[in-house]
Protein backbone atom coordinates (compact mmCIF):
# COMPACT_ATOMS: atom_id res chain seq x y z
CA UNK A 1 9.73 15.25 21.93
CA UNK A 2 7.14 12.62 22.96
CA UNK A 3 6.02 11.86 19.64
CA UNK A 4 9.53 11.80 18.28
CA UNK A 5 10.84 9.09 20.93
CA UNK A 6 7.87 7.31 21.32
CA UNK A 7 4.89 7.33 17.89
CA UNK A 8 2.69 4.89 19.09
CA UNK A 9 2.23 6.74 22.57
CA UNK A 10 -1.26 8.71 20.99
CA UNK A 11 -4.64 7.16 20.98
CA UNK A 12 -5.58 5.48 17.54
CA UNK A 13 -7.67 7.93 15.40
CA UNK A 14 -10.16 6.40 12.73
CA UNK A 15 -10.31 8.16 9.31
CA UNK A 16 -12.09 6.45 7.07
CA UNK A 17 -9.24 8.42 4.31
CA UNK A 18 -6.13 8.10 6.13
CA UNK A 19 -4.92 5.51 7.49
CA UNK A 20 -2.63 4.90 10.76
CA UNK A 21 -3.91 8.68 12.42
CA UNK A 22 -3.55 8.70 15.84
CA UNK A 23 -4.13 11.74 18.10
CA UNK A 24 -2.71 12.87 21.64
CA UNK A 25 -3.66 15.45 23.89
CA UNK A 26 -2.20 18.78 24.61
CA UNK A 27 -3.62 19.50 28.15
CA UNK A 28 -2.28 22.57 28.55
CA UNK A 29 -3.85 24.37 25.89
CA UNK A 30 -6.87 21.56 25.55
CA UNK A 31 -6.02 21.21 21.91
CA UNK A 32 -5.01 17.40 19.99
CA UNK A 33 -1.53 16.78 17.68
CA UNK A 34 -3.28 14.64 14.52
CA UNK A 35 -0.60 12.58 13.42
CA UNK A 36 0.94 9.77 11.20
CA UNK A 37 4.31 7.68 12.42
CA UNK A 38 6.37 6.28 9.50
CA UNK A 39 9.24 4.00 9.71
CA UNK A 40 11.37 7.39 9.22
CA UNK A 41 9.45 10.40 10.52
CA UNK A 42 6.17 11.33 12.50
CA UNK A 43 4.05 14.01 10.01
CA UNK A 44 1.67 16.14 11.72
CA UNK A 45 -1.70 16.75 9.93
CA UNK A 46 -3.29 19.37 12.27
CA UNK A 47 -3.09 20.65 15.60
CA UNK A 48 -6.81 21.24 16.64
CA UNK A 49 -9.13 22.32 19.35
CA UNK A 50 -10.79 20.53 21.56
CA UNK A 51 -13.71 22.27 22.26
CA UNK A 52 -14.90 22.59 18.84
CA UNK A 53 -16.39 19.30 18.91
CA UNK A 54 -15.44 17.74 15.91
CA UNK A 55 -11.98 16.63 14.71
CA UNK A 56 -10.14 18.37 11.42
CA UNK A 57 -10.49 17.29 7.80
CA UNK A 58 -8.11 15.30 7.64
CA UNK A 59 -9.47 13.63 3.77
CA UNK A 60 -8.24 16.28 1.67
CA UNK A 61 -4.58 15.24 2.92
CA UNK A 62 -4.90 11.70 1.68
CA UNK A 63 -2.02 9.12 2.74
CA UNK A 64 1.39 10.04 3.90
């Protein structure tokens, strides 16, 4: 997968909660991957439309 081979390839995301979010596109369906990259793994926090507007909550997560 793209975000398995290469983390860094989504747009940096600012949360003012978690740090290191970035987000990348899924044309296709017009929704965004949220997403932290560790050292060992890529965790996905949400997988969100587009068209609502606004991005997820992401604070009640906290940090990876």
């Amino acid at each position: 997968s793209t975000l398995g081979l290469a983390p860094d390839a989504g747009h940096r995301y600012h949360h003012p909660e978690v740090k290191g979010v970035r987000r990348i596109p899924l044309r296709a369906t017009r929704n965004h991957v949220y997403y932290v990259a560790t050292d060992d793994a890529v965790l996905v926090l949400a997988v969100w439309g587009a068209v609502k507007g606004a991005g997820p909550d992401l604070g009640s997560l906290g940090s990876p």
